[in-house]
Protein backbone atom coordinates (compact mmCIF):
# COMPACT_ATOMS: atom_id res chain seq x y z
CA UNK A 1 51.58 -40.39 -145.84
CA UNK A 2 54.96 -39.56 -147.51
CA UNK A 3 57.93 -37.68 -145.48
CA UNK A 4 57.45 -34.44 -147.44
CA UNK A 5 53.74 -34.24 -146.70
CA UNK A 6 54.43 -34.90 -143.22
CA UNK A 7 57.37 -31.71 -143.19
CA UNK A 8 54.32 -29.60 -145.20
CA UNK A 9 52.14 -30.67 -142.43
CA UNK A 10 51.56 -28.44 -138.88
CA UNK A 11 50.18 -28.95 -135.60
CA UNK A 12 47.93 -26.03 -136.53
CA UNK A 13 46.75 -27.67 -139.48
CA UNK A 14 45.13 -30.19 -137.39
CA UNK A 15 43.91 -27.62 -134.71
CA UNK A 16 41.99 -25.52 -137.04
CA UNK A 17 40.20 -28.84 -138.64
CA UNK A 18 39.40 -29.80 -135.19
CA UNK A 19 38.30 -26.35 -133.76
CA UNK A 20 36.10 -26.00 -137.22
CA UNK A 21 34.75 -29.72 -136.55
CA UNK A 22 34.24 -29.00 -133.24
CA UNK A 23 31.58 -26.06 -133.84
CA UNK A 24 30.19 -27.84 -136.60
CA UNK A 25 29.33 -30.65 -134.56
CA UNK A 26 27.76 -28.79 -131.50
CA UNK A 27 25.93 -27.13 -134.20
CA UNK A 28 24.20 -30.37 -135.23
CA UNK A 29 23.57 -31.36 -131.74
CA UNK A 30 26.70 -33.23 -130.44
CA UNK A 31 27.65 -32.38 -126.60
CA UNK A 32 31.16 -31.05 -126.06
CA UNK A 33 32.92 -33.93 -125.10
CA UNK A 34 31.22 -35.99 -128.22
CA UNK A 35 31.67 -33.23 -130.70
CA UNK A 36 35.86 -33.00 -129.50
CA UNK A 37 36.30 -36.50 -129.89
CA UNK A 38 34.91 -36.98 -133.15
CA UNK A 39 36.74 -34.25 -134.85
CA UNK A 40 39.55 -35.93 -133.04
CA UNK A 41 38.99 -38.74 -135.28
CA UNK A 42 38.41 -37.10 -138.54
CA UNK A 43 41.65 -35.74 -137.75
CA UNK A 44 43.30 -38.78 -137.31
CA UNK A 45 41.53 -40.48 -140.46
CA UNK A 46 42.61 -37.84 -142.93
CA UNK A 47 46.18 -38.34 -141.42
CA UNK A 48 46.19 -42.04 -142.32
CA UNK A 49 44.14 -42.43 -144.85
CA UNK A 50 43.32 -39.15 -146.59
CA UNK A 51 45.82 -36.49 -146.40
CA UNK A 52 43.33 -34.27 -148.26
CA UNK A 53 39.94 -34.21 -146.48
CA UNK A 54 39.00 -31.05 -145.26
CA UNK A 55 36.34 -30.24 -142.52
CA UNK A 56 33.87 -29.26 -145.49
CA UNK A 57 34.35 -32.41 -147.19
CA UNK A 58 33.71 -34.00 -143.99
CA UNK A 59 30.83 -32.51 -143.07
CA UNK A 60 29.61 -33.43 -146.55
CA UNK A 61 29.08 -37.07 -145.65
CA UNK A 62 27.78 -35.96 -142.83
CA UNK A 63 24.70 -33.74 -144.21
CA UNK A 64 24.03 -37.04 -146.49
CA UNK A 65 23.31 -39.02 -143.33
CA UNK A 66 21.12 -36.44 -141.77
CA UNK A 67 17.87 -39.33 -141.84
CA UNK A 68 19.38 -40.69 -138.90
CA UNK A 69 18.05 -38.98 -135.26
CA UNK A 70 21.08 -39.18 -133.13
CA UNK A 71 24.57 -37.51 -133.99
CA UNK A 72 26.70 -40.27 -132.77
CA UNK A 73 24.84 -42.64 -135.50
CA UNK A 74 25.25 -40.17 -138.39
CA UNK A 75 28.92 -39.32 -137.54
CA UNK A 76 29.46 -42.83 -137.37
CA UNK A 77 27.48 -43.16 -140.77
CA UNK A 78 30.05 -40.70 -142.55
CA UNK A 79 32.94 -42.16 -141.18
CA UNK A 80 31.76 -45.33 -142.72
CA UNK A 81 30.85 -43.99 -146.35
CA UNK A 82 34.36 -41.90 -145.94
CA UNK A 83 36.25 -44.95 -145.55
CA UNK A 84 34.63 -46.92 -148.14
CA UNK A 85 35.14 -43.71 -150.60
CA UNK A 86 38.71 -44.36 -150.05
CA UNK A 87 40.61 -47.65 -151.33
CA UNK A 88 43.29 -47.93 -148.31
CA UNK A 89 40.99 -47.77 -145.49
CA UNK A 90 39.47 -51.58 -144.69
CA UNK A 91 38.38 -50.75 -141.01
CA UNK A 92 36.43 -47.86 -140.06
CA UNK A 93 36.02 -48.77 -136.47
CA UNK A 94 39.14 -46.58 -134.61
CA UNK A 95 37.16 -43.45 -136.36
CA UNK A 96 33.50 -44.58 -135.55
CA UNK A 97 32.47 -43.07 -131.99
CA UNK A 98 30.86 -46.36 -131.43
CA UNK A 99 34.14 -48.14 -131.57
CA UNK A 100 35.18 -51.73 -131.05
CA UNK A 101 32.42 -52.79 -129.15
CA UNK A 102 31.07 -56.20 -127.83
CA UNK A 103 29.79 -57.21 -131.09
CA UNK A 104 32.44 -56.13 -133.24
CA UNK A 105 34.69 -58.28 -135.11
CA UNK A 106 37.97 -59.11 -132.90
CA UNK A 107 40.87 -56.60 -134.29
CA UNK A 108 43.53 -59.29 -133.14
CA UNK A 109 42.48 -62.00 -134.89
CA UNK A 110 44.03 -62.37 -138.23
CA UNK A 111 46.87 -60.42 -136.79
C-alpha cells in the first residue's frame, strides 16, 4: 500500500469494516469471538493486499460459499477465492481462521 493511501487511511476506517463484519458474521451463525476474529482478518487482508475491499464485497465471496455447513469452513472458503481473485496474494493462510495448522505447508521453509 502506497504512503498516500496509508495518510487517506483511518483507524475508523477499519473499525466500521470490522463492526459491519462483525454483525454480518453473527448473522450467519459465527459465535462472537469467531465472528471478531475473522473480520479481524478481512481487515488485515484488504490492508495488504486489497486496499479496496469493502465488507459487501467480502461478504460476496462469502454468500458464494454458502454449500458449506459450518461458518469457519465458508469464511475460510472466501478468504481463499479472495486471495486467488487478487494477483499479489500467494498465501491465504494468516487470513484463513483455520490457520497454519499441523498439516500445512511450513511458512519458514523457503524463507
Amino acid at each position: 500500500m502506497d504512503a498516500a493511501v496509508l495518510r487517506r487511511r483511518t483507524m475508523s476506517d477499519d473499525d466500521d469494516l470490522e463492526a459491519t463484519l462483525t454483525d454480518a458474521f453473527l448473522d450467519r451463525g459465527a459465535e462472537a469471538t469467531t465472528a471478531r476474529t475473522a473480520a479481524e482478518r478481512v481487515a488485515a487482508f484488504r490492508d495488504d493486499h486489497e486496499e479496496e475491499l469493502t465488507a459487501e464485497g467480502f461478504l460476496d465471496y462469502l454468500a458464494a460459499a454458502e454449500t458449506y455447513d459450518s461458518f469457519d469452513h465458508r469464511f475460510d472458503h472466501a478468504v481463499g477465492e479472495l486471495a486467488a481473485a487478487n494477483e499479489d496474494c500467494t498465501d491465504s493462510r494468516p487470513y484463513r481462521l483455520a490457520g497454519f495448522d499441523e498439516l500445512a505447508a511450513d511458512p519458514d521453509i523457503g524463507a
